[in-house]
N, C-alpha and C. Protein backbone atom coordinates (compact mmCIF):
# COMPACT_ATOMS: atom_id res chain seq x y z
N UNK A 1 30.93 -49.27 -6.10
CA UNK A 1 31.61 -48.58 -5.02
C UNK A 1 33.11 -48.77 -5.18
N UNK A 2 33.87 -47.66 -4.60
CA UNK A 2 35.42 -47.82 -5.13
C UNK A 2 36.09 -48.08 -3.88
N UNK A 3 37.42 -48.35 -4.10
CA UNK A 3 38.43 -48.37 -3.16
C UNK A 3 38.26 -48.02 -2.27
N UNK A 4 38.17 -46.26 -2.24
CA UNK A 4 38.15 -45.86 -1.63
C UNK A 4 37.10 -44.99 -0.10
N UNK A 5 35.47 -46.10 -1.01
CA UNK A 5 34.37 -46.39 -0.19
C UNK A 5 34.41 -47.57 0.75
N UNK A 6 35.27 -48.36 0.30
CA UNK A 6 35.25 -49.86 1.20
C UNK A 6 36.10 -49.30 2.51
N UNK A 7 37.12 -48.10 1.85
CA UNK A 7 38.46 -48.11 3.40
C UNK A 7 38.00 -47.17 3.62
N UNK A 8 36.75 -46.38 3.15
CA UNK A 8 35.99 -45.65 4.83
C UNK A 8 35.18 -46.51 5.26
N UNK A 9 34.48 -47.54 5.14
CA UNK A 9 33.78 -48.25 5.72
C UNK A 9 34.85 -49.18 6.64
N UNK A 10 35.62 -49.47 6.13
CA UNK A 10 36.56 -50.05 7.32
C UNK A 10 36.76 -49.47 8.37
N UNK A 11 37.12 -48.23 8.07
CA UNK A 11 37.52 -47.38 8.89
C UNK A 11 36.64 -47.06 10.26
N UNK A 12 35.22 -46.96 9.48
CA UNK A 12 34.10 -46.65 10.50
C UNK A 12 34.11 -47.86 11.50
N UNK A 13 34.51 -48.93 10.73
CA UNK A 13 34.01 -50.34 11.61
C UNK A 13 35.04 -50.14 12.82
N UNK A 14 36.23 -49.89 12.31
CA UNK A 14 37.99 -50.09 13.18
C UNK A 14 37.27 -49.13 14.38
N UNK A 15 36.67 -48.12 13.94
CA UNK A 15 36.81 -46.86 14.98
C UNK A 15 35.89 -47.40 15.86
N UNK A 16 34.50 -47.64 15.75
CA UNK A 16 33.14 -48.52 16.23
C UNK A 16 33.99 -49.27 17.47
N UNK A 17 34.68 -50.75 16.81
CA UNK A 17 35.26 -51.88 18.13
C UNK A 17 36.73 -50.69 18.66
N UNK A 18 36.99 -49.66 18.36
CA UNK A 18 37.89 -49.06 19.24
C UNK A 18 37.67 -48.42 20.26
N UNK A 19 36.28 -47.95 19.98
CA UNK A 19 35.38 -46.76 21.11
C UNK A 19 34.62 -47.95 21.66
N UNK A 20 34.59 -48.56 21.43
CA UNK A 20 33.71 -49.94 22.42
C UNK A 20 35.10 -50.29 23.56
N UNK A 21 35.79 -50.79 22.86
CA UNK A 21 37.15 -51.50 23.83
C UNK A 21 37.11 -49.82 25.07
N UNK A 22 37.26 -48.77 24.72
CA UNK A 22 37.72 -47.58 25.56
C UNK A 22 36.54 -47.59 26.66
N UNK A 23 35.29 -47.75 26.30
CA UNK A 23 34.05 -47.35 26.76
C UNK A 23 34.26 -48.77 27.81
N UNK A 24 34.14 -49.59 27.87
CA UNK A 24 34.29 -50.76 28.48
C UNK A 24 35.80 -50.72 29.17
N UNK A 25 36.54 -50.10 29.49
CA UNK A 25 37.48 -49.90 30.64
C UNK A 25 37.57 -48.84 31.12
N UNK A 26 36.23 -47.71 30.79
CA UNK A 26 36.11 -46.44 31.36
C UNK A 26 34.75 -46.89 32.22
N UNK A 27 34.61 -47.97 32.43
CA UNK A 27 32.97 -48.38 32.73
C UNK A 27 33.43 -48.03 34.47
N UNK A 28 34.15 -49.36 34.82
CA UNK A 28 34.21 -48.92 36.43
C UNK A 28 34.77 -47.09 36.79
N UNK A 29 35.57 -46.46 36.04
CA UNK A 29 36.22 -45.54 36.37
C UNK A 29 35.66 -44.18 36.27
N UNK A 30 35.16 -44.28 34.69
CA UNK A 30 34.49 -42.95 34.24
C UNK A 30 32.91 -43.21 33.39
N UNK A 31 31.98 -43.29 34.27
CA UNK A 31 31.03 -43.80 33.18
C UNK A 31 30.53 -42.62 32.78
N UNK A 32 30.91 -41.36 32.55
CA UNK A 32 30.38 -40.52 31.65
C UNK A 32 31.26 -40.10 30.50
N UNK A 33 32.03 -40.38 30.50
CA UNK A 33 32.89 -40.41 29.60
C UNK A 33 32.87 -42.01 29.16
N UNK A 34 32.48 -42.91 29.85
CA UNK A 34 32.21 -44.08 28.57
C UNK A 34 30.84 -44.42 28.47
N UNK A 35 29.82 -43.60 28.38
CA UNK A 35 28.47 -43.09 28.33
C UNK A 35 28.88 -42.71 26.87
N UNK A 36 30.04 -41.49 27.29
CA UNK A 36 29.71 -40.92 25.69
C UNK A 36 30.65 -41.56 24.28
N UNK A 37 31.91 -42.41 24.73
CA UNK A 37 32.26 -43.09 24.41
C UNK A 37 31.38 -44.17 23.28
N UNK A 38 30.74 -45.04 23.98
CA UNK A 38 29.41 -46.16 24.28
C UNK A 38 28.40 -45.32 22.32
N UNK A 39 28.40 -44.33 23.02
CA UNK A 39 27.86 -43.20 21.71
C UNK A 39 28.26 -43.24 20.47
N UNK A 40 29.25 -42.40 20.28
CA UNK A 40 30.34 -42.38 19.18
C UNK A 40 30.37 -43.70 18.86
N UNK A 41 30.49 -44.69 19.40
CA UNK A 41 30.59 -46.30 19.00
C UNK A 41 29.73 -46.43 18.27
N UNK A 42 28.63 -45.97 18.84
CA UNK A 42 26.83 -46.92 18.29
C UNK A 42 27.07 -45.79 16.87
N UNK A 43 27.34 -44.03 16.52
CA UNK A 43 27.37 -43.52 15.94
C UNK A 43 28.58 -44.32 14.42
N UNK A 44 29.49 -45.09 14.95
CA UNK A 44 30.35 -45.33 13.96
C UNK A 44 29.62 -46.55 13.76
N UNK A 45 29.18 -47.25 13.91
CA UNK A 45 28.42 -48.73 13.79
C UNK A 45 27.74 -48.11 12.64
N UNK A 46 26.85 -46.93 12.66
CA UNK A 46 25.65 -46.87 12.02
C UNK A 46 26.60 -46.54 10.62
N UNK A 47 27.78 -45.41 10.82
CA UNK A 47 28.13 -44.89 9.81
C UNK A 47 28.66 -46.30 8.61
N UNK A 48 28.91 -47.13 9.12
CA UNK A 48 29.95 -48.32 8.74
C UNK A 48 28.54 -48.89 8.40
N UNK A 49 27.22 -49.49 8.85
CA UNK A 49 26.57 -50.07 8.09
C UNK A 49 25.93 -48.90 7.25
N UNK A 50 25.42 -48.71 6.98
CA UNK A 50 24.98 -47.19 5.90
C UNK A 50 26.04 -47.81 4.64
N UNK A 51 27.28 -47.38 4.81
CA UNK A 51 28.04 -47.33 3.94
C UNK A 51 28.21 -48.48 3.58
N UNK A 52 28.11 -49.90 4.14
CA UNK A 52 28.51 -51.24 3.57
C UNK A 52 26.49 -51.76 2.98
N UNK A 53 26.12 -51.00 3.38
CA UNK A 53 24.97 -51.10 2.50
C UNK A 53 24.73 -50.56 1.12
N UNK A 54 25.24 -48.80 1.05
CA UNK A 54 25.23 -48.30 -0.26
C UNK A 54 26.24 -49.28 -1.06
N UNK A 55 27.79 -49.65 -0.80
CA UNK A 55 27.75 -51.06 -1.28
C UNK A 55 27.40 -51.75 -1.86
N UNK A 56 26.40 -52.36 -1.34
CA UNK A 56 25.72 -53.87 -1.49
C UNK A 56 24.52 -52.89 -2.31
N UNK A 57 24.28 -52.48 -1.91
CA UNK A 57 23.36 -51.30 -3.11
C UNK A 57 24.02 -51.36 -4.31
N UNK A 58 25.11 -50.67 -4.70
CA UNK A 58 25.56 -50.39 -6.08
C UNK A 58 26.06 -51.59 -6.70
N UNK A 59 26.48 -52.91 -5.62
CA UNK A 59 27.05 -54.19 -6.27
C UNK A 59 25.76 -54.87 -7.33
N UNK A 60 24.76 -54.75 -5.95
CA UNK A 60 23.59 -55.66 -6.44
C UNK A 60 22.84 -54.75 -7.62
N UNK A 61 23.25 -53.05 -8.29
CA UNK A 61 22.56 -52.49 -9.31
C UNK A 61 23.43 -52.82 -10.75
N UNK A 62 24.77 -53.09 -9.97
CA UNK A 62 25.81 -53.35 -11.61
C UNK A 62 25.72 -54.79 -11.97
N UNK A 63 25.26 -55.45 -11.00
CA UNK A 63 25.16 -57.13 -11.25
C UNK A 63 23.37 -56.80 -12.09
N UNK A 64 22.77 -56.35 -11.35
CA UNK A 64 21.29 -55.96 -12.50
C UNK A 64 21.71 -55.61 -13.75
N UNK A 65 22.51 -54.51 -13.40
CA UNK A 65 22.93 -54.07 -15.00
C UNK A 65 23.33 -54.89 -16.05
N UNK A 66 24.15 -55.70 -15.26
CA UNK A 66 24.84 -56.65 -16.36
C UNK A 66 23.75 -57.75 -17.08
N UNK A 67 23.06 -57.99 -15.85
CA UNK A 67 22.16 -58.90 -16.36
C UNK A 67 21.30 -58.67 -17.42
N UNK A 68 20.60 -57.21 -17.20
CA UNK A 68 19.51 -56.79 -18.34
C UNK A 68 20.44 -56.78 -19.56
N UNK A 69 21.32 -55.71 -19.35
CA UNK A 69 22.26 -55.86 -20.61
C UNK A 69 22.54 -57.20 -21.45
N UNK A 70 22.79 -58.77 -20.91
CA UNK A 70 23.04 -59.83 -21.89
C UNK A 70 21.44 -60.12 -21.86
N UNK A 71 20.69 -59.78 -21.04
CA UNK A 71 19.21 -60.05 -22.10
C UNK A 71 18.79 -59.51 -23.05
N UNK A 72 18.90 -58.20 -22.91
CA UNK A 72 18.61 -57.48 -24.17
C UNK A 72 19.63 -57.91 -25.27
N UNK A 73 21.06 -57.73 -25.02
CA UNK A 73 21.62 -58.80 -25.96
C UNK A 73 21.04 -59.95 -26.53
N UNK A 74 20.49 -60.85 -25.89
CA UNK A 74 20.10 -62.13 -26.04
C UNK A 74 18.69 -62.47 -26.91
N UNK A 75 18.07 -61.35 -26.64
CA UNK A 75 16.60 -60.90 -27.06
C UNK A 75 16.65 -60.36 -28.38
N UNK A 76 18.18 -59.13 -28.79
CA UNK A 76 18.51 -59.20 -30.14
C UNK A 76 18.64 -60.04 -30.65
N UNK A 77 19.60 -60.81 -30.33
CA UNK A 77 20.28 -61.23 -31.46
C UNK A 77 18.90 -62.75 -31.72
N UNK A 78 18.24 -63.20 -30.90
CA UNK A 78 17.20 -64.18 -31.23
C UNK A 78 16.22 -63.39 -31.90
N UNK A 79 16.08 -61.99 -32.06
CA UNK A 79 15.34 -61.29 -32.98
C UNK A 79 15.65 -61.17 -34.23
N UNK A 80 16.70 -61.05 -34.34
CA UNK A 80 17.95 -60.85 -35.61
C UNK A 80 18.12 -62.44 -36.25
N UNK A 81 18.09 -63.31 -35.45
CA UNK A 81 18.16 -64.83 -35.95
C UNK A 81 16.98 -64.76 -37.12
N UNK A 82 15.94 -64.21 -36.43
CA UNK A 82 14.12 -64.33 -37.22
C UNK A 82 14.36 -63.15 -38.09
N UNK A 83 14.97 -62.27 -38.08
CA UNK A 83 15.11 -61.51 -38.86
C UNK A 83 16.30 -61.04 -39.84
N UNK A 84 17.14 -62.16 -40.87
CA UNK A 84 18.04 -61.76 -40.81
C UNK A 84 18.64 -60.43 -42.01
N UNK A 85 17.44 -60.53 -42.41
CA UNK A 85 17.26 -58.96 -43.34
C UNK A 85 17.98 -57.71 -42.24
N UNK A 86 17.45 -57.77 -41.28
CA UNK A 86 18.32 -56.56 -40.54
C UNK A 86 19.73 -56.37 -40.82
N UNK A 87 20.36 -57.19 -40.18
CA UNK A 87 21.79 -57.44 -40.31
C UNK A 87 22.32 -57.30 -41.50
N UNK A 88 21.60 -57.70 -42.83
CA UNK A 88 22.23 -58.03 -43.63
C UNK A 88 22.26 -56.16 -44.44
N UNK A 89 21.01 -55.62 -43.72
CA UNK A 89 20.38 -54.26 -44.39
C UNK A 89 21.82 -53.27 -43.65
N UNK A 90 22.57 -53.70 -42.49
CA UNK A 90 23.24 -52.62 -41.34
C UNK A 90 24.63 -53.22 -41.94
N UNK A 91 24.59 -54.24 -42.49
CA UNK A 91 25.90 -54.86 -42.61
C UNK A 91 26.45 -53.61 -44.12
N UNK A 92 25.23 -53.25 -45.26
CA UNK A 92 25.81 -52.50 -46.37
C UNK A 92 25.77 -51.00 -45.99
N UNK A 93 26.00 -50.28 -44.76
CA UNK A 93 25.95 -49.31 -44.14
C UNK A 93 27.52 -48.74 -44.09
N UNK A 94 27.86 -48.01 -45.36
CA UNK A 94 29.38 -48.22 -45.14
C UNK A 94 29.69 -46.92 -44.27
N UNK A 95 30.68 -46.64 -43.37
CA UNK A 95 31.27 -45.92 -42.17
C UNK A 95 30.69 -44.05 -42.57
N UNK A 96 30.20 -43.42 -42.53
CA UNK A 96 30.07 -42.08 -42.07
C UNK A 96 29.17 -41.53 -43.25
N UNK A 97 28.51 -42.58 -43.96
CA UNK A 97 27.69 -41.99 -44.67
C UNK A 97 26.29 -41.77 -44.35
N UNK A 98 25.86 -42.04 -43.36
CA UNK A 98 24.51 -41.42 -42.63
C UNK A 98 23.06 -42.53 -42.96
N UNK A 99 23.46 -43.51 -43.56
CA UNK A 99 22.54 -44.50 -44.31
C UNK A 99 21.76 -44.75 -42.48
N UNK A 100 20.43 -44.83 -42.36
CA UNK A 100 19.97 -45.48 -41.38
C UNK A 100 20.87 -47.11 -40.99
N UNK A 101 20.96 -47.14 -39.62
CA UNK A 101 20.47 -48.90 -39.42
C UNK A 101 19.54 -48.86 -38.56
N UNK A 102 19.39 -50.29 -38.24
CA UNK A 102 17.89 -50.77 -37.81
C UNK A 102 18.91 -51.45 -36.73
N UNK A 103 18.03 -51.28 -35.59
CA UNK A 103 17.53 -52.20 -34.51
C UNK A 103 16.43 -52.65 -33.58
N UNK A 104 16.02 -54.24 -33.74
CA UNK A 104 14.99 -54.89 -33.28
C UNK A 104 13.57 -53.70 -34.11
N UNK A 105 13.78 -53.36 -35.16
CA UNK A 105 13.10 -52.84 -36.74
C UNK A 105 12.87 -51.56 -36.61
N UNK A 106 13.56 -50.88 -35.92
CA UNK A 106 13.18 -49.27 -35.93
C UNK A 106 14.64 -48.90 -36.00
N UNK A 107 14.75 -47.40 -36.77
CA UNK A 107 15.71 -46.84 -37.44
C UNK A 107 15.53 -45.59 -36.46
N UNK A 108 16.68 -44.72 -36.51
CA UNK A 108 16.40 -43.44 -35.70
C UNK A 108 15.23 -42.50 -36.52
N UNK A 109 14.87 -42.96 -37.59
CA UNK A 109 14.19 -41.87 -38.20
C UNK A 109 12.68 -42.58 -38.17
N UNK A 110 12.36 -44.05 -38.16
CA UNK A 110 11.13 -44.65 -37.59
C UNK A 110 10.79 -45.77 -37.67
N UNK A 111 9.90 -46.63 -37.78
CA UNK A 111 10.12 -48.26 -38.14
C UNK A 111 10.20 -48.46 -39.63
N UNK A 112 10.93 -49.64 -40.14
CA UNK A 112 11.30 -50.44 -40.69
C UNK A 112 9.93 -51.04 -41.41
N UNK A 113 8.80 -51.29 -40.85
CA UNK A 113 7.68 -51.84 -40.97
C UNK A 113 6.61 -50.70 -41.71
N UNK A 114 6.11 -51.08 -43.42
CA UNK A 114 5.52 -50.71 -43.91
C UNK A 114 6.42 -49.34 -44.87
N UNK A 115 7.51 -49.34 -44.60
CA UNK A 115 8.84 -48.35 -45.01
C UNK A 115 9.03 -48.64 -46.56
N UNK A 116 9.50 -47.60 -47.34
CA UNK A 116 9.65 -48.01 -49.00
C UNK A 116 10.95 -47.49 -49.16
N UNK A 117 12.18 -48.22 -49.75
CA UNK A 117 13.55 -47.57 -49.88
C UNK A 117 13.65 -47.83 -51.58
N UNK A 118 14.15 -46.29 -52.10
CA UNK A 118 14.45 -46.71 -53.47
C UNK A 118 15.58 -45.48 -54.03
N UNK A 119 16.30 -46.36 -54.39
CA UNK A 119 17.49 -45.62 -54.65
C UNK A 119 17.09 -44.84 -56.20
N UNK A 120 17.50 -43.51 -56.32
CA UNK A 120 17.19 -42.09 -56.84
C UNK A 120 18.51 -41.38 -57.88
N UNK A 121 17.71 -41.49 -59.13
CA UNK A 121 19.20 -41.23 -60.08
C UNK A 121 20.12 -42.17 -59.63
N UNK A 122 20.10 -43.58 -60.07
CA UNK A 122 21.30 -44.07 -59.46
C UNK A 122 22.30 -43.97 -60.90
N UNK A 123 22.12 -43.65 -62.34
CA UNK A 123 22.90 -43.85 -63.17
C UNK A 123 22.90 -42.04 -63.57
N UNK A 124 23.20 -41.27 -62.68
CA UNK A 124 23.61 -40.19 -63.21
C UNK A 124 24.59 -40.30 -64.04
N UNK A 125 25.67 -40.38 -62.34
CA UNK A 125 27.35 -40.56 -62.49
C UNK A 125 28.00 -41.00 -64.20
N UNK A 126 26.78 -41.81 -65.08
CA UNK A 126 27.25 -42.30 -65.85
C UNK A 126 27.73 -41.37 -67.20
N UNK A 127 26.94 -40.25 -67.54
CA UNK A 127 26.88 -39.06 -68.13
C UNK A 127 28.02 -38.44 -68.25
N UNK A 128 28.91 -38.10 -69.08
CA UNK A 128 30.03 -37.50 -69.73
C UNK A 128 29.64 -36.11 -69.65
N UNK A 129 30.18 -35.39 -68.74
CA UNK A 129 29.64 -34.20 -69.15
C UNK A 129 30.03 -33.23 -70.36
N UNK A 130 29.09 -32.96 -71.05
CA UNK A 130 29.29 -32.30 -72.48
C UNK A 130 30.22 -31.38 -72.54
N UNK A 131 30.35 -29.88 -71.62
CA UNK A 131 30.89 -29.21 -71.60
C UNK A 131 32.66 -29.56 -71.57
N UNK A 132 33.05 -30.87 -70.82
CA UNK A 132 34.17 -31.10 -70.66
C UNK A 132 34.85 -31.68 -71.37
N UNK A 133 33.88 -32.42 -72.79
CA UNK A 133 34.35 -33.05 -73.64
C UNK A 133 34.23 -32.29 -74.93
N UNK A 134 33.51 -31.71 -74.86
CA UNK A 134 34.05 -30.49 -75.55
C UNK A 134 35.42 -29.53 -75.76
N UNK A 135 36.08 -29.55 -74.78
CA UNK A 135 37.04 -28.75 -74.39
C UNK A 135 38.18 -29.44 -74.26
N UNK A 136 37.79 -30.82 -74.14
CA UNK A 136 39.01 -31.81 -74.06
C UNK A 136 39.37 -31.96 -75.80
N UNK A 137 38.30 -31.89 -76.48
CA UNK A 137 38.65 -32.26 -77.97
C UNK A 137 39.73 -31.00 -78.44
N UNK A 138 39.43 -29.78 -78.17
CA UNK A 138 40.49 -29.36 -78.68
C UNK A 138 41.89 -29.34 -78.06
N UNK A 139 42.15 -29.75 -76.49
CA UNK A 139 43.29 -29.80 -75.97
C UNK A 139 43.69 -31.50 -76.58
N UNK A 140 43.03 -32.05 -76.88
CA UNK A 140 43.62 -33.27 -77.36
C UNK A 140 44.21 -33.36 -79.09
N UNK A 141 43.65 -32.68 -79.44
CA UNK A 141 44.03 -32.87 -80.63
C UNK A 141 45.46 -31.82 -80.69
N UNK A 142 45.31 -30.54 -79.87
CA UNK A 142 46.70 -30.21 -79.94
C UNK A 142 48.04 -30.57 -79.31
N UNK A 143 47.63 -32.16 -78.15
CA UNK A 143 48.33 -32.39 -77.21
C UNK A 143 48.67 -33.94 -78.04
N UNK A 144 48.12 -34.11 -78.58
CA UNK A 144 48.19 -35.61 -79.15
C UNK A 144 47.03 -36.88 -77.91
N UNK A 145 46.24 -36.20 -77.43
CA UNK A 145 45.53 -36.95 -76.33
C UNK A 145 45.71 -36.43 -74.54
N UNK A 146 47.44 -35.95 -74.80
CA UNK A 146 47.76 -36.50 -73.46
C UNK A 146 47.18 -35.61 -72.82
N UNK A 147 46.35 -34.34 -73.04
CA UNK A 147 46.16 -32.74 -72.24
C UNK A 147 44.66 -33.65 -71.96
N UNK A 148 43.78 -34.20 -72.58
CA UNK A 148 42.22 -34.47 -72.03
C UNK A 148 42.20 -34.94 -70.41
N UNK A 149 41.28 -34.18 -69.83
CA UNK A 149 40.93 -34.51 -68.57
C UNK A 149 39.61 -34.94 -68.48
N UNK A 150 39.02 -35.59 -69.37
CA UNK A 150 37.49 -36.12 -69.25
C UNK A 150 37.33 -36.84 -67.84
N UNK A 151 35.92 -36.74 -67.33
CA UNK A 151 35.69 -37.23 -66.14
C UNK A 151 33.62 -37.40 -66.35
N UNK A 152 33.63 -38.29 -65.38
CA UNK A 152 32.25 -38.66 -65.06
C UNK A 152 31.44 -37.75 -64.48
N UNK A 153 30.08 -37.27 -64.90
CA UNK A 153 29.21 -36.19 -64.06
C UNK A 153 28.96 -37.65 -62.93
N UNK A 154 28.93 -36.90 -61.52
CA UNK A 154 28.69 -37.82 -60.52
C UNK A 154 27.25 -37.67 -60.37
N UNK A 155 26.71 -37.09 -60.67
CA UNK A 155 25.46 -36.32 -61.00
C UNK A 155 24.81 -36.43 -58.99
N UNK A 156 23.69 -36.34 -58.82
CA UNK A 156 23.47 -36.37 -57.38
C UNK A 156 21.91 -37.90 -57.12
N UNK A 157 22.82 -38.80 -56.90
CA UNK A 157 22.26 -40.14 -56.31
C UNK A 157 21.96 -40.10 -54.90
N UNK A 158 20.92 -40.84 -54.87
CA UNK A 158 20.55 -40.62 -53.36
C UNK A 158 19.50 -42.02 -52.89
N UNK A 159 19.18 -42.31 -51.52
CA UNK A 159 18.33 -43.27 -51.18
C UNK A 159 17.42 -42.48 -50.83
N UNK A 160 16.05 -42.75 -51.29
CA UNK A 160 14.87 -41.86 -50.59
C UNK A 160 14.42 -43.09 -49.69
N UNK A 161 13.67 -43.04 -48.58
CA UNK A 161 12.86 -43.89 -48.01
C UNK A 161 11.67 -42.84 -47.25
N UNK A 162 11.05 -43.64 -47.75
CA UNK A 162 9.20 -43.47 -47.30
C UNK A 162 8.93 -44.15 -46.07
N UNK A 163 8.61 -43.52 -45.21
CA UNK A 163 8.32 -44.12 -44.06
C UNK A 163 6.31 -44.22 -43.56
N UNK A 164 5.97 -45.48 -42.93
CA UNK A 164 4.46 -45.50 -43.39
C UNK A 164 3.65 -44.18 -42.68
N UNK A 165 4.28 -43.25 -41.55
CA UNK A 165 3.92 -42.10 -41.29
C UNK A 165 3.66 -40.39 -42.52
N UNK A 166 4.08 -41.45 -43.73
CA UNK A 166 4.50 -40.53 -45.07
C UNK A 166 5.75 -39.94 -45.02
N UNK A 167 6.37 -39.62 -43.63
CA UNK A 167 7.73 -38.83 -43.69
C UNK A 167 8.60 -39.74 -44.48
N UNK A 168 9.74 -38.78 -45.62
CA UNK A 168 10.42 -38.91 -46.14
C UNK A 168 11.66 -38.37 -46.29
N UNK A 169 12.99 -39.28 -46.09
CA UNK A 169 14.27 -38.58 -45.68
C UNK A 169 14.90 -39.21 -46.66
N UNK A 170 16.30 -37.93 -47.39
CA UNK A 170 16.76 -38.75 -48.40
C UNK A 170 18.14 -38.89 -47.62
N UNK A 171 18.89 -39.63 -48.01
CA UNK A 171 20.40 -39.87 -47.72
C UNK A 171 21.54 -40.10 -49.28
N UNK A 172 22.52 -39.05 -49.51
CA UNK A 172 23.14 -39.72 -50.48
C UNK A 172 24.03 -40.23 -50.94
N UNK A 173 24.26 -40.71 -52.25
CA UNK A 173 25.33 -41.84 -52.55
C UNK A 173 26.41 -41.46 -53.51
N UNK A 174 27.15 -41.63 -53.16
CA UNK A 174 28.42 -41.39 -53.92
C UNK A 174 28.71 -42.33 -55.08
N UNK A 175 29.37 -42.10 -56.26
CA UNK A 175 29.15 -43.07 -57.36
C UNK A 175 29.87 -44.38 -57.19
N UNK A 176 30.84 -44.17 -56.37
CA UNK A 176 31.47 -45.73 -55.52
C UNK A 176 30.50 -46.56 -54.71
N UNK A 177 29.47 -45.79 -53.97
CA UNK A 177 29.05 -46.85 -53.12
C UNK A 177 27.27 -47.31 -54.03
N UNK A 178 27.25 -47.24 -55.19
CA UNK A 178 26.18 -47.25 -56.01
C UNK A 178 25.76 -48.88 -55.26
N UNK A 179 26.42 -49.77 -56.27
CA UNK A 179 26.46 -51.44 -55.71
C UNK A 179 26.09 -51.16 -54.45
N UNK A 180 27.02 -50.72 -53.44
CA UNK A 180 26.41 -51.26 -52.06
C UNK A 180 24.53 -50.64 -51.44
N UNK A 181 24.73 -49.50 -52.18
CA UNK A 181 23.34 -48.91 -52.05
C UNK A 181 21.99 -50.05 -52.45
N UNK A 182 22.10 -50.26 -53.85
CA UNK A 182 21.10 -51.18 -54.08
C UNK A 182 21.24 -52.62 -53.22
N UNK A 183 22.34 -52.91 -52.49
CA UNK A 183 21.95 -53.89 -51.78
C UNK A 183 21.84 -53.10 -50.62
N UNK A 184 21.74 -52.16 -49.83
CA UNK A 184 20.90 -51.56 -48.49
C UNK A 184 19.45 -51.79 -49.21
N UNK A 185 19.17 -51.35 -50.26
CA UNK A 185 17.61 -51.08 -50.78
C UNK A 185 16.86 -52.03 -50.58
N UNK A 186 17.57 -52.85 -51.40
CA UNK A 186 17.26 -54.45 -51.42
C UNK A 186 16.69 -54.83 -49.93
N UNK A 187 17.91 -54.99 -49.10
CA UNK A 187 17.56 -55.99 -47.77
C UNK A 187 16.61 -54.72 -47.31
N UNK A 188 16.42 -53.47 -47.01
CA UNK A 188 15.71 -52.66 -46.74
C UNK A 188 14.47 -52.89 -47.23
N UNK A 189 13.83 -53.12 -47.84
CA UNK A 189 12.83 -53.26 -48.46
C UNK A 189 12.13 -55.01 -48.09
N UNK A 190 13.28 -55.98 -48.56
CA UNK A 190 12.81 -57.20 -48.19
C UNK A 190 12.25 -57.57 -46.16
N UNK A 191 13.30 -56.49 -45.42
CA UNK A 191 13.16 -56.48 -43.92
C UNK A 191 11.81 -55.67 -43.91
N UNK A 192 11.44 -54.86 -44.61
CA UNK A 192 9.86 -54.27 -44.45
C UNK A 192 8.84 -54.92 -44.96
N UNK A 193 8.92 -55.99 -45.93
CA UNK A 193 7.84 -56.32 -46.14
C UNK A 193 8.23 -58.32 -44.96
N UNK A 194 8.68 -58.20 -44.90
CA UNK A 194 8.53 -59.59 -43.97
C UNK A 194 7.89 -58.98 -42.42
N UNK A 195 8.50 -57.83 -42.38
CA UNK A 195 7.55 -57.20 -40.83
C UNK A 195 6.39 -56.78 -40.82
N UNK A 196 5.84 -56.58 -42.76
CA UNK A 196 4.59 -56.33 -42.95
C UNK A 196 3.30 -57.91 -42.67
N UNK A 197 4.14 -58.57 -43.27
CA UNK A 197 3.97 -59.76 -42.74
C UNK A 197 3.42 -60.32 -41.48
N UNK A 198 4.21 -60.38 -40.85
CA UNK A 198 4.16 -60.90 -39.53
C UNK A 198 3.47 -60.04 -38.85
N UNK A 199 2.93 -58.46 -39.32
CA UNK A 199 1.72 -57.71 -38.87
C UNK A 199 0.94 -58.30 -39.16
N UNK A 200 0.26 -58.48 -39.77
CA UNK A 200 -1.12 -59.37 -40.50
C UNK A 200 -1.49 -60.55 -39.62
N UNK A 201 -2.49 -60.33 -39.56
CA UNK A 201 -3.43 -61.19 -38.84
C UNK A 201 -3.40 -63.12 -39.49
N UNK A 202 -3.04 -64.17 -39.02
CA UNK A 202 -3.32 -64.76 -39.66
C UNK A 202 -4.86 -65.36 -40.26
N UNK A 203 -4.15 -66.03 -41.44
CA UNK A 203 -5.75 -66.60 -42.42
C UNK A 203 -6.46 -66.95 -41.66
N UNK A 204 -7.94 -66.85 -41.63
CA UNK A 204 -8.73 -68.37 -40.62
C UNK A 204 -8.32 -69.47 -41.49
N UNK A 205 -8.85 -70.41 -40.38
CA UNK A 205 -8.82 -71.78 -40.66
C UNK A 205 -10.07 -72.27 -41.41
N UNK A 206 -10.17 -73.23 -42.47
CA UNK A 206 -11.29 -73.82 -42.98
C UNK A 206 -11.88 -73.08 -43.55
């Protein structure tokens, strides 16, 4: 509730003990007019509690709020303690490249659990493309070297992941973020099979 809910509730209260004080020296003189006085009073009373209730309503829903909020906080991150494949899988998630993360083991696209990540053509990029070195040989030999513009085919790398519903979404990688990819794969893969894990029923005993 804002500012400007508390100083109408004041307001209602001020007006309430003002029409009381009037009604109570119209008593011997005019009691129909502090009849109706007496009214408007009991009417601003009600308006003033109403409103210092919605109040205490919205105080006591943002103090809830806050509370669930550091539990669920609290409930992560003691999930994330047991799990620290997550973190480590969200931590190689570099800024606007669309790589899933995980929280408490589900990804926007589905759980984490029983999931297969494997990075796809990762040594395209490495490939000279023929056509360009071709074409560089004769600008080099008439330039003394300096005309060659050889460059790397980036070729098209990508993360596939298998999800245990069979759906499959690829995401891809640029020839810079190769390294960081195989370590998403990595902890991606190690965070699915430890949740495969801890699905499983344990051994009997004896």
């Amino acid at each position: 509730m804002g500012w400007i809910d508390k100083m109408d509730a004041s307001n209602a209260k001020a007006r309430a003990e003002r029409l009381s004080k009037r009604a109570a020296k119209l008593e011997q003189t005019d009691l129909e007019k502090a009849r109706r006085l007496t009214e408007e009073a009991g009417q601003a009373r009600q308006a003033y509690d109403a409103k210092l209730k919605e109040i205490e309503d919205e105080q006591a829903a943002k103090t809830q709020a806050a509370a669930d909020k550091a539990a669920a906080k609290a409930s992560l991150n003691a999930y994330r303690a047991a799990h620290p494949h997550e973190q480590a899988m969200n931590r190689r998630v570099p800024p606007l490249v669309g790589w899933p993360k995980a929280e408490a083991g589900r990804t926007r696209y589905g759980p984490v659990r029983a999931a297969q990540a494997e990075l796809f053509n990762a040594d395209a990029h490495k490939a000279w493309t023929a056509t360009r070195l071709v074409s560089n040989a004769t600008v080099g030999i008439a330039s003394g070297g300096l005309g060659m513009t050889g460059r790397k085919n980036k070729g098209k790398a990508q993360i596939n992941i298998t999800f245990e519903n069979g759906m499959v979404h690829s995401f891809p990688v640029k020839p810079e973020k190769l390294a960081v990819a195989r370590g998403f794969v990595a902890a991606f893969n190690a965070y699915s099979e430890q949740l495969v894990r801890e699905s499983q029923p344990p051994a009997p005993q004896g």
